[in-house]
Protein backbone atom coordinates (compact mmCIF):
# COMPACT_ATOMS: atom_id res chain seq x y z
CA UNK A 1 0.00 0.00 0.00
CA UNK A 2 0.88 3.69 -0.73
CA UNK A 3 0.56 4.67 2.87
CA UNK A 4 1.73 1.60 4.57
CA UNK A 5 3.16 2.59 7.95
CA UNK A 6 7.10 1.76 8.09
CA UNK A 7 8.56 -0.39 10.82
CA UNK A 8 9.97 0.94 13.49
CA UNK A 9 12.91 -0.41 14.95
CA UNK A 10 13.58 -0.62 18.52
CA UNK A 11 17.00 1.83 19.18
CA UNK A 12 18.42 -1.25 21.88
CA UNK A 13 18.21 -3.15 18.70
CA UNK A 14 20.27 -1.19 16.46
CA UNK A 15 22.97 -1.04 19.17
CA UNK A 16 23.04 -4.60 19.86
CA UNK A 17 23.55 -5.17 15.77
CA UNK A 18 26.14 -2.69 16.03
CA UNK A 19 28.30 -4.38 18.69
CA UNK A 20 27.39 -7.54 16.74
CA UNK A 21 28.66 -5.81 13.27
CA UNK A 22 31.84 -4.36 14.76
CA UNK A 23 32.68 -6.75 17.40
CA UNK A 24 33.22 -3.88 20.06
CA UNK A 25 31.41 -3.31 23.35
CA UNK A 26 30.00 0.46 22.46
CA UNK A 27 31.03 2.56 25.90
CA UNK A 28 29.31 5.91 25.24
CA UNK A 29 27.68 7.63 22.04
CA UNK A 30 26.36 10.81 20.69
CA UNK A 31 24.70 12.95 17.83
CA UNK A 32 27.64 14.99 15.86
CA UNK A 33 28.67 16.54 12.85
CA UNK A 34 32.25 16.10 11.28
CA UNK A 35 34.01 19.29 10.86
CA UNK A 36 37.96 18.23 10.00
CA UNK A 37 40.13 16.22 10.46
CA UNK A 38 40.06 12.73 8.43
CA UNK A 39 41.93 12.77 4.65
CA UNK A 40 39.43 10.03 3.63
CA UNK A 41 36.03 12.65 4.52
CA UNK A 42 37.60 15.87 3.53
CA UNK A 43 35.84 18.94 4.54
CA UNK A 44 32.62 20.11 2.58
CA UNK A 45 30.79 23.00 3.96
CA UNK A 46 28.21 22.77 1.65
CA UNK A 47 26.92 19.83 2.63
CA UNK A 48 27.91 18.90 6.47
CA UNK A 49 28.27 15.19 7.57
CA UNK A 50 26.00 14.27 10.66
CA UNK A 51 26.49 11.32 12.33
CA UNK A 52 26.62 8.97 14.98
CA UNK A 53 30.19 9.84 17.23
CA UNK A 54 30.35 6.18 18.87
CA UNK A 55 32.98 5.18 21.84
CA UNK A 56 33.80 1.86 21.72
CA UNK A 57 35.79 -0.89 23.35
CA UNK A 58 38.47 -0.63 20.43
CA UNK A 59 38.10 2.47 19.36
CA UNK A 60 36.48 5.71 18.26
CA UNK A 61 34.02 5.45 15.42
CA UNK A 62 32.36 8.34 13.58
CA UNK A 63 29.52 6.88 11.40
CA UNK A 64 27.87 9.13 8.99
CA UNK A 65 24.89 7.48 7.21
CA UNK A 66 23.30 8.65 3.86
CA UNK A 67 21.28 11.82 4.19
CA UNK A 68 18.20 12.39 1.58
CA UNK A 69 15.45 13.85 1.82
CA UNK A 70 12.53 14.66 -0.55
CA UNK A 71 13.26 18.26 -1.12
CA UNK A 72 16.90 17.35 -1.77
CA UNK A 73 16.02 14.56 -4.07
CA UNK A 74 13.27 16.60 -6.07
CA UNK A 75 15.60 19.32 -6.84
CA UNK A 76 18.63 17.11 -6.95
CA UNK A 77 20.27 19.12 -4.39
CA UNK A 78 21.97 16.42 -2.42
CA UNK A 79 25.67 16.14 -2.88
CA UNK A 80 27.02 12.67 -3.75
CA UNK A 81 29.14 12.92 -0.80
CA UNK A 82 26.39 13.35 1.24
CA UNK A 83 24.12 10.40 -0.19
CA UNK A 84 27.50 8.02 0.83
CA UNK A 85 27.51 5.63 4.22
CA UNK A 86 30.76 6.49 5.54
CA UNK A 87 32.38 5.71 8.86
CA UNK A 88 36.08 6.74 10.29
CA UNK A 89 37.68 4.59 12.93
CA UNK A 90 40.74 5.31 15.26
CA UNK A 91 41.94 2.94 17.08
CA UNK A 92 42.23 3.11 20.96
CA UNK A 93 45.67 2.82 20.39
CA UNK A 94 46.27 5.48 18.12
CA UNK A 95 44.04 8.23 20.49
CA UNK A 96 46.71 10.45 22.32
CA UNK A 97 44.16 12.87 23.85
CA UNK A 98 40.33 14.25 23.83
CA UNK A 99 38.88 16.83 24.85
CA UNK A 100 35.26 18.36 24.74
CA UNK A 101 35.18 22.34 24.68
CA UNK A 102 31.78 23.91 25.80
CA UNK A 103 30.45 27.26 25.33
CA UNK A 104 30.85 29.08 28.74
CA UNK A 105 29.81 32.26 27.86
CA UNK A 106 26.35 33.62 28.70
CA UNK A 107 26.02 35.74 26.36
CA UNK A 108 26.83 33.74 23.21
CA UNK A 109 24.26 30.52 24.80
CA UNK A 110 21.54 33.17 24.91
CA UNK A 111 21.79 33.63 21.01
CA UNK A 112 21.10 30.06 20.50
CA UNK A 113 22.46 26.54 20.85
CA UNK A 114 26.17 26.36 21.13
CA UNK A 115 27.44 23.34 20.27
CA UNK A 116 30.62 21.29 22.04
CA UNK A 117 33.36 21.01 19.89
CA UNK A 118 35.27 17.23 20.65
CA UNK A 119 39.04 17.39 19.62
CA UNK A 120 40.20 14.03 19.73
CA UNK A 121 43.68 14.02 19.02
CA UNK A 122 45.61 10.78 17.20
CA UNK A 123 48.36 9.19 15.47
CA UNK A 124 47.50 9.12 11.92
CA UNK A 125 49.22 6.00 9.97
CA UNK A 126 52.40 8.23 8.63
CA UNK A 127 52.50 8.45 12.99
CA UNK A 128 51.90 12.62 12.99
CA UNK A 129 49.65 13.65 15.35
CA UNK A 130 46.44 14.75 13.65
CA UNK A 131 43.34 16.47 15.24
CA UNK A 132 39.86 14.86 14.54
CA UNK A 133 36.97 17.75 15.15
CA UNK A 134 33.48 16.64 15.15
CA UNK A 135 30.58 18.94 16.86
CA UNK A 136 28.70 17.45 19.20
CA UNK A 137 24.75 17.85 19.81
CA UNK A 138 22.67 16.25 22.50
CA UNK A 139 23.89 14.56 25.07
CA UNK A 140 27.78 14.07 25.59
CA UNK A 141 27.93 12.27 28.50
CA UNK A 142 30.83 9.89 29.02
CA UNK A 143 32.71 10.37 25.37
CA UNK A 144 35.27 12.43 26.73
CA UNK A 145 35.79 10.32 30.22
CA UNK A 146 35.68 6.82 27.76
CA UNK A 147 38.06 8.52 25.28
CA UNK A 148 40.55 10.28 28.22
CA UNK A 149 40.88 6.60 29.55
CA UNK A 150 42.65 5.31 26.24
CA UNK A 151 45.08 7.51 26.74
CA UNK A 152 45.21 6.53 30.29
CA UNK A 153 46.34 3.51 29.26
């Protein structure tokens, strides 16, 4: 049918196929946009890359999944790079140090939402330290502290 109601899928469900997919216990997770720092994604202001910004036990993942929607698609606005499934990975290894930098000022959170900004610094595979920045929305809880105890280790 044309207006046959879609599925939904239980969110505990999607994260237990996740750990499944990648093998890794997920620690802590958040809504986030990729700003710089990872060759393979580039940096396209035109069309941002939102995504999931995932702690797990063997890593950091950013996953980005394909964004569409009808507008886009009826105007064939949506950049190809965009409509791609993408996902970094750093290794826990390979994290040197992260941080999470919050608006503090009053003044600027009055105009509207302020974002945190997570710097996760890293060895890249030439071993230079890089610097991965991804905004953060919603609820950060427990990236930073899961991330700051890689490099604990």
């Amino acid at each position: 049918m044309f207006f046959e109601k879609k599925q939904k899928k239980d969110p505990d469900d999607f994260w237990r196929e996740y750990e499944e997919k990648t093998g890794e216990k997920v620690l802590a997770r958040t809504m986030g946009q990729y700003y710089s720092g990872w060759d393979e994604f580039g940096h396209n202001n035109d069309s941002p890359l939102w995504g999931l910004a995932i702690v797990t036990s063997g890593g950091f993942r950013f996953h980005h999944f394909p964004q569409q929607n009808w507008l886009g698609t009826l105007f064939g606005s949506v950049s190809s790079e965009a409509a791609k499934e993408k996902t970094l990975f750093i290794p826990r290894e390979r994290i040197i140090t992260a941080v999470l930098h919050k608006e503090t000022n009053w003044w600027k959170k009055l105009f509207g939402p302020a974002p945190a900004v997570m710097i996760i610094k890293y060895r890249g595979e030439d071993e230079s330290e890089k610097n991965l920045v991804i905004k953060t929305e919603f609820k950060t809880d427990g990236i930073i502290e899961s991330l700051q105890e890689y490099s604990a280790d």
